[in-house]
PDB file of N, CA and C in Angstrom:
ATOM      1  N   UNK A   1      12.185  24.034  -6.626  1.00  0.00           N
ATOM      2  CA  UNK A   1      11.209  23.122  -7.211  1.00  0.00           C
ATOM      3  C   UNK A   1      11.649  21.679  -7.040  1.00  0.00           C
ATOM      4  N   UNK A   2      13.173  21.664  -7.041  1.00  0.00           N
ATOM      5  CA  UNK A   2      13.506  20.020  -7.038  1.00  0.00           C
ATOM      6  C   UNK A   2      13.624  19.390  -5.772  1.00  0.00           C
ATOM      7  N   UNK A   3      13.290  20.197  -4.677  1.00  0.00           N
ATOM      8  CA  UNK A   3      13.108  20.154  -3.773  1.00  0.00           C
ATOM      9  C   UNK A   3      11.521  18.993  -2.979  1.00  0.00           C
ATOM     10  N   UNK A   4      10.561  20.789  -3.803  1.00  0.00           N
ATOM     11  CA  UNK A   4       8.889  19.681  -3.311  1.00  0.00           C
ATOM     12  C   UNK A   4       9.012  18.544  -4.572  1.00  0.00           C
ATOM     13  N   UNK A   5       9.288  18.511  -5.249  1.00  0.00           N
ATOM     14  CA  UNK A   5       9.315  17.192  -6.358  1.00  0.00           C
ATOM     15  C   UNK A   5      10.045  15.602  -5.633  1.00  0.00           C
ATOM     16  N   UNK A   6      11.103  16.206  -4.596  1.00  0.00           N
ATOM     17  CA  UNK A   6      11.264  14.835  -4.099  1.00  0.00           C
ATOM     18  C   UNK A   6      10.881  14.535  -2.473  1.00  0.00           C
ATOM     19  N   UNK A   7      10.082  15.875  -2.379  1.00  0.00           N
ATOM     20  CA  UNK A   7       9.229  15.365  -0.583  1.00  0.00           C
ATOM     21  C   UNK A   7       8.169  15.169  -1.343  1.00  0.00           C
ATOM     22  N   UNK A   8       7.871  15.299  -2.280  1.00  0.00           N
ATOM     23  CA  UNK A   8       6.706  14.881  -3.106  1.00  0.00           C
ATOM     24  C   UNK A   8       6.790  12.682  -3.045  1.00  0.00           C
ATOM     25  N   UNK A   9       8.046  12.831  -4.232  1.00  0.00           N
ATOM     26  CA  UNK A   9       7.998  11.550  -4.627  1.00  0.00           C
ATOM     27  C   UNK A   9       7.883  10.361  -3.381  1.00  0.00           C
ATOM     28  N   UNK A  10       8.898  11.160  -2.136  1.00  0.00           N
ATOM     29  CA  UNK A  10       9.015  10.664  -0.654  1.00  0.00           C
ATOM     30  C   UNK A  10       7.626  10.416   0.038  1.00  0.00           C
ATOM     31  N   UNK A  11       6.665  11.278  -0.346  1.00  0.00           N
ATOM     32  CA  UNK A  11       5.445  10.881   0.511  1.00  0.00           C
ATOM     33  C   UNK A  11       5.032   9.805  -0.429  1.00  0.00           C
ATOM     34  N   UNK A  12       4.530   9.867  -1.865  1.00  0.00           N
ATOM     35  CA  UNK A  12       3.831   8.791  -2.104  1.00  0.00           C
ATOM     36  C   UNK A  12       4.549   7.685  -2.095  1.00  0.00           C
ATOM     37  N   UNK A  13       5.974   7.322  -2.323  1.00  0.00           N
ATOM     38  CA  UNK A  13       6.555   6.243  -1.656  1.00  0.00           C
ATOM     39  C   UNK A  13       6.621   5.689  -0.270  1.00  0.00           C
ATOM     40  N   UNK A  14       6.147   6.781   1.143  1.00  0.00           N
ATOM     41  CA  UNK A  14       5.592   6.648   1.956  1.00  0.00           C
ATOM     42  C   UNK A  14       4.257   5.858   2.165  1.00  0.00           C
ATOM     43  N   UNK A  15       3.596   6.145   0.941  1.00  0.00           N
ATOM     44  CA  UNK A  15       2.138   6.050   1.199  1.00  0.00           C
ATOM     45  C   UNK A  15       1.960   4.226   0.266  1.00  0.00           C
ATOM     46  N   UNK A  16       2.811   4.307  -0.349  1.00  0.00           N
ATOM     47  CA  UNK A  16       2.864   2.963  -1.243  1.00  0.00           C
ATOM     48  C   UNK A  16       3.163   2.101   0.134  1.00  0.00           C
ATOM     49  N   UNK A  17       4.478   2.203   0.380  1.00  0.00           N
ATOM     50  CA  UNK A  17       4.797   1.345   2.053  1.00  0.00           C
ATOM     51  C   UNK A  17       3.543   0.782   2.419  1.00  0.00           C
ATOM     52  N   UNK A  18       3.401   1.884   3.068  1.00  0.00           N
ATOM     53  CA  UNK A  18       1.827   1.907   4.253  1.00  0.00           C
ATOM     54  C   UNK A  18       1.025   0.567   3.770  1.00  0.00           C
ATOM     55  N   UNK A  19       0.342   1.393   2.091  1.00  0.00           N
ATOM     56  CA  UNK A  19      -0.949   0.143   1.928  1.00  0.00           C
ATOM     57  C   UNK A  19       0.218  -1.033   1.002  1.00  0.00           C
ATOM     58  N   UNK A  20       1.231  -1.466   0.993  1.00  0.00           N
ATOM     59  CA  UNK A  20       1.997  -2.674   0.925  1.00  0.00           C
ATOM     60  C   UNK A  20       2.095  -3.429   2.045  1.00  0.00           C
ATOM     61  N   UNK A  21       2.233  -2.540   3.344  1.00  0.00           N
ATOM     62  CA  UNK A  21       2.142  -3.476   4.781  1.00  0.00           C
ATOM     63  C   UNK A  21       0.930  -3.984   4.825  1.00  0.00           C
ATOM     64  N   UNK A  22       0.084  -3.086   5.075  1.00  0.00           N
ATOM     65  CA  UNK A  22      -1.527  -3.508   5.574  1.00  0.00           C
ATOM     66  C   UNK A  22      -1.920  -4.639   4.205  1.00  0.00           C
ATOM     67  N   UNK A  23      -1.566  -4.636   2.859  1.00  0.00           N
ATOM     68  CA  UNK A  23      -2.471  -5.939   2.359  1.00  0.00           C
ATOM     69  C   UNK A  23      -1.256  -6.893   2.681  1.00  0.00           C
ATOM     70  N   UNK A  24       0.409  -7.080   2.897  1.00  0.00           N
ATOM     71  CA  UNK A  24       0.838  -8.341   3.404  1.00  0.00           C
ATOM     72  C   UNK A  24      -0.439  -8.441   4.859  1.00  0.00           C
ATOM     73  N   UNK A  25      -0.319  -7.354   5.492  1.00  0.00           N
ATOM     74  CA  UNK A  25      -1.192  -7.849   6.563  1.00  0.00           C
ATOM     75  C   UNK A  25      -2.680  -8.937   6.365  1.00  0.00           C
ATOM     76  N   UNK A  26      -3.186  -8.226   5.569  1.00  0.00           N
ATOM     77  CA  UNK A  26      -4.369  -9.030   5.558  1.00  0.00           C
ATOM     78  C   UNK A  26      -3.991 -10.571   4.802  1.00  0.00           C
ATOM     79  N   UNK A  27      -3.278 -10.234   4.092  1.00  0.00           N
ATOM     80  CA  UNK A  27      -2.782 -11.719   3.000  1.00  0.00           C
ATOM     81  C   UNK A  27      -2.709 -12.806   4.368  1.00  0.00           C
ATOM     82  N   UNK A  28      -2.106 -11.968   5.303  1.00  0.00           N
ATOM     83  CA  UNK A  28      -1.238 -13.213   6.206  1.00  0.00           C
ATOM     84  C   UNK A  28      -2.730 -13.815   7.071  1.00  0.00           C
ATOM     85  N   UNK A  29      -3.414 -12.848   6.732  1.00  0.00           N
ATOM     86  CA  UNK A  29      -4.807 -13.379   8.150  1.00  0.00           C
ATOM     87  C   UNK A  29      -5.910 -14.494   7.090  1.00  0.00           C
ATOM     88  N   UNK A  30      -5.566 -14.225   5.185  1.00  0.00           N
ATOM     89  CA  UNK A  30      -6.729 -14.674   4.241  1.00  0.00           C
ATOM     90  C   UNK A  30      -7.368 -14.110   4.208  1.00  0.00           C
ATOM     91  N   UNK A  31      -6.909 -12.303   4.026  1.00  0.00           N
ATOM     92  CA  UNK A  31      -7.794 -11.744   3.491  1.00  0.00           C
ATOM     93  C   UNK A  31      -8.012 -10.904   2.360  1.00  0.00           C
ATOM     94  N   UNK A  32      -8.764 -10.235   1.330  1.00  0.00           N
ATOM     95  CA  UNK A  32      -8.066  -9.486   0.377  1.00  0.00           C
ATOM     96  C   UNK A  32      -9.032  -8.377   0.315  1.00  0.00           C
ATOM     97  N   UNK A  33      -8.682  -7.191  -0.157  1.00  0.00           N
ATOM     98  CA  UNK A  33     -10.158  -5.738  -0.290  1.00  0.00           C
ATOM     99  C   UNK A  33      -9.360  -5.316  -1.468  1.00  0.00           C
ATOM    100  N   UNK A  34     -10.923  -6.312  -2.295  1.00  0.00           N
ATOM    101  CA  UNK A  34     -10.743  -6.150  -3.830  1.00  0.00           C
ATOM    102  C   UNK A  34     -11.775  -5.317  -4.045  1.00  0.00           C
ATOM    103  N   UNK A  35     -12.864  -4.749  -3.516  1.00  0.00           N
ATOM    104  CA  UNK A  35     -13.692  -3.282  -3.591  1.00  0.00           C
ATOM    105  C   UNK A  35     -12.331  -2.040  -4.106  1.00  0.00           C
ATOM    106  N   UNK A  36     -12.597  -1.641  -5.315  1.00  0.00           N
ATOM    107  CA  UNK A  36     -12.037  -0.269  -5.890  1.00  0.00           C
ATOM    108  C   UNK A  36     -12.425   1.100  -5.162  1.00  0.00           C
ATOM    109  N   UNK A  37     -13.150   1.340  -4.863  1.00  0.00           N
ATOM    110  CA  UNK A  37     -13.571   2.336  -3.817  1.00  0.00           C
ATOM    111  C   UNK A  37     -13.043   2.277  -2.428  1.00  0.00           C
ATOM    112  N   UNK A  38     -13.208   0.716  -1.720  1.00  0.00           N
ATOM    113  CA  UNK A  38     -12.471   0.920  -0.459  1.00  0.00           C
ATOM    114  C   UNK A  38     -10.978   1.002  -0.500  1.00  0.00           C
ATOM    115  N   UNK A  39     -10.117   0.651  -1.593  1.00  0.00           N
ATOM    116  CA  UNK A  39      -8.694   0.192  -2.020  1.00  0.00           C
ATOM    117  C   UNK A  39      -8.440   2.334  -2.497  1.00  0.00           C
ATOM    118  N   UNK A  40      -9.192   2.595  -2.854  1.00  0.00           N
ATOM    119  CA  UNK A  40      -9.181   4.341  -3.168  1.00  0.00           C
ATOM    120  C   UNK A  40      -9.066   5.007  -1.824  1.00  0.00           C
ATOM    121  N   UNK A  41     -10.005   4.408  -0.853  1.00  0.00           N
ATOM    122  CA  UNK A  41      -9.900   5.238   0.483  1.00  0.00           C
ATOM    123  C   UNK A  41      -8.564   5.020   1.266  1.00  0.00           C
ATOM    124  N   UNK A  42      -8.046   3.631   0.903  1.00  0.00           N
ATOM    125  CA  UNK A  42      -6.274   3.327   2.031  1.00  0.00           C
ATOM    126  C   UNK A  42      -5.697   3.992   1.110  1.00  0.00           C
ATOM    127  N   UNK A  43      -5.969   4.404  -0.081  1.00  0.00           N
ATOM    128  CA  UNK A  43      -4.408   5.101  -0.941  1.00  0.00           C
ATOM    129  C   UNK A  43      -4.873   6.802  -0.426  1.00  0.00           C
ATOM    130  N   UNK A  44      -6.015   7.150  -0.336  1.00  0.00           N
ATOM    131  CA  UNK A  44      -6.240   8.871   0.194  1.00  0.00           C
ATOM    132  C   UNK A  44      -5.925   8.925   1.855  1.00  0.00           C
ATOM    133  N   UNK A  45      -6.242   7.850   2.086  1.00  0.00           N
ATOM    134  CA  UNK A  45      -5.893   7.697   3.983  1.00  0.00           C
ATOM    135  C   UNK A  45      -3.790   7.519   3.751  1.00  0.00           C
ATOM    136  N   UNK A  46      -3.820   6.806   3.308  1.00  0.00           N
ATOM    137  CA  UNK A  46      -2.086   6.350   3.456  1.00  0.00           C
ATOM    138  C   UNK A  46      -1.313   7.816   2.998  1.00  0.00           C
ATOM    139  N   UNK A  47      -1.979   8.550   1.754  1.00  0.00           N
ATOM    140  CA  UNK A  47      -1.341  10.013   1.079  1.00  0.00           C
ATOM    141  C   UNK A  47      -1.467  10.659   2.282  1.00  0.00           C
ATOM    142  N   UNK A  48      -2.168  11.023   3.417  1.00  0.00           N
ATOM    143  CA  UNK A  48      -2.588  11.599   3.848  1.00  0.00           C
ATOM    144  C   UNK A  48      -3.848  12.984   3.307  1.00  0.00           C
ATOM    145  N   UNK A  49      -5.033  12.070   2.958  1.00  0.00           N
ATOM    146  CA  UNK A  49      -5.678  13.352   1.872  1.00  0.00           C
ATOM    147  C   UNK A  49      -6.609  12.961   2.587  1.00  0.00           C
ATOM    148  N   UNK A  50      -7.144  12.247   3.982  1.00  0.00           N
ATOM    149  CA  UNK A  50      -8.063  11.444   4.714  1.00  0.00           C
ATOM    150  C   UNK A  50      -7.836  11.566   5.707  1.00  0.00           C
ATOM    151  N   UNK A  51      -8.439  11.816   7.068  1.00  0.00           N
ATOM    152  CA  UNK A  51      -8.326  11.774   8.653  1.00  0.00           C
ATOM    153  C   UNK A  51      -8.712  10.132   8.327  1.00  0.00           C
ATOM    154  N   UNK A  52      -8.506   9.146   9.221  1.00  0.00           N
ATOM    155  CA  UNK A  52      -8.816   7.935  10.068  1.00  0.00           C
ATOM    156  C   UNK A  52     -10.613   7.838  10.145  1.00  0.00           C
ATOM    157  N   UNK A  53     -10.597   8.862  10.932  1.00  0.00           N
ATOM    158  CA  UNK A  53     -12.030   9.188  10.903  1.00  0.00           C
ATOM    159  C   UNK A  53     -12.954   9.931   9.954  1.00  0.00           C
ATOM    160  N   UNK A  54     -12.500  10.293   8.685  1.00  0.00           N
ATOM    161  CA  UNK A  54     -12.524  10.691   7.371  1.00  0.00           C
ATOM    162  C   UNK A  54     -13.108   9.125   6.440  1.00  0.00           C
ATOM    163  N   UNK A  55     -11.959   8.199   6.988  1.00  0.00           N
ATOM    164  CA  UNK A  55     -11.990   7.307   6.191  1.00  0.00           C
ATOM    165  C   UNK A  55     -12.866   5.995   6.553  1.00  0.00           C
ATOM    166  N   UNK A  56     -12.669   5.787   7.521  1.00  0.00           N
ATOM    167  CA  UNK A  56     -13.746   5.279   8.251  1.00  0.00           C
ATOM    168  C   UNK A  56     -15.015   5.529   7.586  1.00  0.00           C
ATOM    169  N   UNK A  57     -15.799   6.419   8.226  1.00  0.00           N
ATOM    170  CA  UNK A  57     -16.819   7.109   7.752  1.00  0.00           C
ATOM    171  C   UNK A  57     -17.866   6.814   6.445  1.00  0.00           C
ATOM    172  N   UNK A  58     -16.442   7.330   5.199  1.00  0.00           N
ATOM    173  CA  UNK A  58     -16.972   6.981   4.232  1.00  0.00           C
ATOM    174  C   UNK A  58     -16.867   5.793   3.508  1.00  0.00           C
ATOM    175  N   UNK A  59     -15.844   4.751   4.062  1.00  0.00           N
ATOM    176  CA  UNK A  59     -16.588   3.361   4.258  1.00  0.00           C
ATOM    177  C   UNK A  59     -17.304   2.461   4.310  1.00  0.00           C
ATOM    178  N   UNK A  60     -17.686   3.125   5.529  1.00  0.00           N
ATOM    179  CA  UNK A  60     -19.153   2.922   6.129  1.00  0.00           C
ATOM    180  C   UNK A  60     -20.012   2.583   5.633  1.00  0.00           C
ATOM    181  N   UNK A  61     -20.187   4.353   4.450  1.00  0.00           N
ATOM    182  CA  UNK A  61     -21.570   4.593   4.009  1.00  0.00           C
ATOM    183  C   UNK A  61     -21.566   3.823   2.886  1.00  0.00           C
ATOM    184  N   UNK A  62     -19.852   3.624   2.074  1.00  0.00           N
ATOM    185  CA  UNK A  62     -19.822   2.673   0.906  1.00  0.00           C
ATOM    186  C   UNK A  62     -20.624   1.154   1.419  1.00  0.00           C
ATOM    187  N   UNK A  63     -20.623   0.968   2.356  1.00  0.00           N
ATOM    188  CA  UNK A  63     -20.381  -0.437   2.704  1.00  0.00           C
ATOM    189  C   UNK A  63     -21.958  -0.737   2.874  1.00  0.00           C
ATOM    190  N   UNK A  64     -22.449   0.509   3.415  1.00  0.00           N
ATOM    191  CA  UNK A  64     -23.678  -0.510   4.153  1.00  0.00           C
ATOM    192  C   UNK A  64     -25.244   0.756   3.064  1.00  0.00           C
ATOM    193  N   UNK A  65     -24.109   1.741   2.459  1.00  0.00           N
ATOM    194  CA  UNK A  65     -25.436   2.524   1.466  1.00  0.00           C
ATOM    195  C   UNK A  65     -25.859   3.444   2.055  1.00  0.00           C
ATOM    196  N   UNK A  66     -25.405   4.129   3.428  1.00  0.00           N
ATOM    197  CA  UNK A  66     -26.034   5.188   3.488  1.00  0.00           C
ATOM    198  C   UNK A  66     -24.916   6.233   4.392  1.00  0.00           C
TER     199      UNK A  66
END
């Protein structure tokens, strides 16, 4: 058990990384994604609980309503 508990803790500290790079990223260009829904999809995309094209997608439909 103490095992998956710390490939556990290892991925979502993985996944924290990830969306810590990408908003320095955007910070550095002036940008920020203060939408709660799209900021939900980089933390299920970064966990890996999202394909790319998963996430994309439903984006999308957040973004434009359908």
């Amino acid at each position: 058990m103490a095992r998956s508990t710390t490939a556990t803790r290892g991925a979502e500290t993985d996944a924290e990384e990830r969306i810590a790079f990408a908003d320095a990223a955007l910070a550095l260009a002036g940008h920020q994604v203060t939408d709660p829904c799209l900021n939900d999809l980089v933390a299920r995309r970064a966990r890996g609980e999202l394909s790319g094209d998963e996430a994309r997608e439903l984006g999308r439909k957040h973004i434009l309503g359908r």
